[in-house]
C-alpha atoms as a PDB file:
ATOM      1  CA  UNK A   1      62.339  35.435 -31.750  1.00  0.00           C
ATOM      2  CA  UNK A   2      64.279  35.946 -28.332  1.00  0.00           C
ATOM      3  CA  UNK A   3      66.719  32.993 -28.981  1.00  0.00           C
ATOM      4  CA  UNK A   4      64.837  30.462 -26.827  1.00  0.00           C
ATOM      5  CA  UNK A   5      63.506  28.373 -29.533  1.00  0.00           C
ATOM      6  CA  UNK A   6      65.926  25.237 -28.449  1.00  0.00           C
ATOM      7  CA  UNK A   7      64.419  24.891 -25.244  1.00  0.00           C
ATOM      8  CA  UNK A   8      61.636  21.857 -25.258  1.00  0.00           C
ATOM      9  CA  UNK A   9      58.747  21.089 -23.069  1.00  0.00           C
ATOM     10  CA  UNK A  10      61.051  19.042 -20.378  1.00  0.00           C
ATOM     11  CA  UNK A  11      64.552  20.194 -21.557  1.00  0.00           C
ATOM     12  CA  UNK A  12      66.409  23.094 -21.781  1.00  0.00           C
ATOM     13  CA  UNK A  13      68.503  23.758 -24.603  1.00  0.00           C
ATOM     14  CA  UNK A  14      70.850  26.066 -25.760  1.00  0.00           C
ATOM     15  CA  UNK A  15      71.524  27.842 -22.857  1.00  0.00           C
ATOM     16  CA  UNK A  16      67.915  28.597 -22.385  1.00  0.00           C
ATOM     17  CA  UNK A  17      65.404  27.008 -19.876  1.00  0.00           C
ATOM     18  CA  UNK A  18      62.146  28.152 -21.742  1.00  0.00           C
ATOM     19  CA  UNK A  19      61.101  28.368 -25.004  1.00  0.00           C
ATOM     20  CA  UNK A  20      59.675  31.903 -25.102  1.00  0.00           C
ATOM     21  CA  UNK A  21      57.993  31.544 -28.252  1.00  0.00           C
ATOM     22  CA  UNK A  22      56.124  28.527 -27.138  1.00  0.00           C
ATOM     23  CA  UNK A  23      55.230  30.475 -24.013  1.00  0.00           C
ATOM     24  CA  UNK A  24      54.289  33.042 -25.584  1.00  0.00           C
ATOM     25  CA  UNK A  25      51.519  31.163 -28.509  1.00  0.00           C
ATOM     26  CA  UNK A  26      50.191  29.215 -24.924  1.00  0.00           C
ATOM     27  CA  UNK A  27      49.391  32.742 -23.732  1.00  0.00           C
ATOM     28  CA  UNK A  28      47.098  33.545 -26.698  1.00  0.00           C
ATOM     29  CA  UNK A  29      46.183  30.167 -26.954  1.00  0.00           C
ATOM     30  CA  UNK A  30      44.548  30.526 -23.314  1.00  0.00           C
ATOM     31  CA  UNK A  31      43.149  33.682 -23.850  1.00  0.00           C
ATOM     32  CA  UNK A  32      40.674  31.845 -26.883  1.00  0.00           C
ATOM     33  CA  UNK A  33      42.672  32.143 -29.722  1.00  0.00           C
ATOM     34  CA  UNK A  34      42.090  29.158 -32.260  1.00  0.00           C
ATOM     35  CA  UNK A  35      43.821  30.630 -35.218  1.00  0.00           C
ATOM     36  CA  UNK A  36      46.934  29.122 -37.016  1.00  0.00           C
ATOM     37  CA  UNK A  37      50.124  30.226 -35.801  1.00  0.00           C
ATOM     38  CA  UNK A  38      53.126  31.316 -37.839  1.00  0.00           C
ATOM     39  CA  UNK A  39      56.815  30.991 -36.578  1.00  0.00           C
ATOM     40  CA  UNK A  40      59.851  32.726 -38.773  1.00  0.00           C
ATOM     41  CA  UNK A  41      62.425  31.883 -37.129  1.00  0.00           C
ATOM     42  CA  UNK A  42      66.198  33.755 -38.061  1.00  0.00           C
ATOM     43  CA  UNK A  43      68.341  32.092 -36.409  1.00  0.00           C
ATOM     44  CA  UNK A  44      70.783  29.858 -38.315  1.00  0.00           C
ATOM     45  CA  UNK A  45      70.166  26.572 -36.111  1.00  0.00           C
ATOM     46  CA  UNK A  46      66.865  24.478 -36.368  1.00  0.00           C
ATOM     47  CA  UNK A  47      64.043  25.712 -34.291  1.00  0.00           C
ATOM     48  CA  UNK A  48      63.580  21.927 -33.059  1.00  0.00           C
ATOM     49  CA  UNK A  49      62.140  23.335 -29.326  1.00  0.00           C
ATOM     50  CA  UNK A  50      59.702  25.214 -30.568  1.00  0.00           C
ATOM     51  CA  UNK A  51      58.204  22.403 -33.293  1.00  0.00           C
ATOM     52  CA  UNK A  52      58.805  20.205 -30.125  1.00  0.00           C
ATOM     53  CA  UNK A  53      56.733  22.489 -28.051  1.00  0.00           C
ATOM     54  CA  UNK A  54      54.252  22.939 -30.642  1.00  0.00           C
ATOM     55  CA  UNK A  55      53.730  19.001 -31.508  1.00  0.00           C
ATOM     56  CA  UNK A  56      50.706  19.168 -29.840  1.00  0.00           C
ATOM     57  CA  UNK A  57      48.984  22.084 -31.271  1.00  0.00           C
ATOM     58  CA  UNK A  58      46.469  21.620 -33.558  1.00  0.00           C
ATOM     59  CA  UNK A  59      47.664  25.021 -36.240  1.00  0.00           C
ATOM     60  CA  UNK A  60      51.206  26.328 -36.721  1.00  0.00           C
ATOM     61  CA  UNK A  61      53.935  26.622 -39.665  1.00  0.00           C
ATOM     62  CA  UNK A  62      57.591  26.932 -38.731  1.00  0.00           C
ATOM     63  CA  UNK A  63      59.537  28.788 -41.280  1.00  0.00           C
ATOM     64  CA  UNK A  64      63.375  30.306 -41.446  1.00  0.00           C
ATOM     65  CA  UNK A  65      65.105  32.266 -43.729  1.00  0.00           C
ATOM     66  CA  UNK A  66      68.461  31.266 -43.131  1.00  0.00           C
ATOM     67  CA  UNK A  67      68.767  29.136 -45.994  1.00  0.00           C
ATOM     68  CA  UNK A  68      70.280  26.548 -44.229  1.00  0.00           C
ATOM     69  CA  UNK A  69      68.526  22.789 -45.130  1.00  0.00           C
ATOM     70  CA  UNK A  70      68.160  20.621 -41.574  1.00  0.00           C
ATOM     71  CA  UNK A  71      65.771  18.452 -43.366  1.00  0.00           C
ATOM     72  CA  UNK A  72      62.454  17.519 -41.785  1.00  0.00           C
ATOM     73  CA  UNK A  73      62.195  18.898 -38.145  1.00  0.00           C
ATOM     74  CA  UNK A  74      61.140  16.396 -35.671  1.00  0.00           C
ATOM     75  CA  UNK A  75      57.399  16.446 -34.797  1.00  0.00           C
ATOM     76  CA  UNK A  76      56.397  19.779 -37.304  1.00  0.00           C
ATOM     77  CA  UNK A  77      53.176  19.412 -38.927  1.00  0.00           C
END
């Protein structure tokens, strides 16, 4: 993960004015790929951009291995 994952669809966050995971699962997304998408993220902070970015997709899992608990993430599937 490049550190992006605050940024939402309208909002930056965390310093960062793109999410680039987000842009980068729109990429293969537009090049035909249907499959699910996995996120791990490391980072210590919620990944709440990226399951903001991703509300709308129809296959993804956000997991983290920080071991911190932020409860339920706003919009994850």
């Amino acid at each position: 993960m490049g550190g992006f994952h605050h940024a939402k669809p309208a909002v930056a966050g965390g310093k960062r004015p793109v999410n680039d995971v987000a842009v980068a699962i729109a990429a293969v997304r537009a090049e035909g790929f249907k499959g699910r998408v996995l996120v791990l993220d490391l980072d210590a902070h919620p990944p709440d951009g990226t399951a903001a970015c991703l509300a709308a997709d129809p296959s993804w899992w956000i997991g983290s291995i920080s071991g911190s608990d932020w409860g339920p993430l706003p919009d994850a599937v």
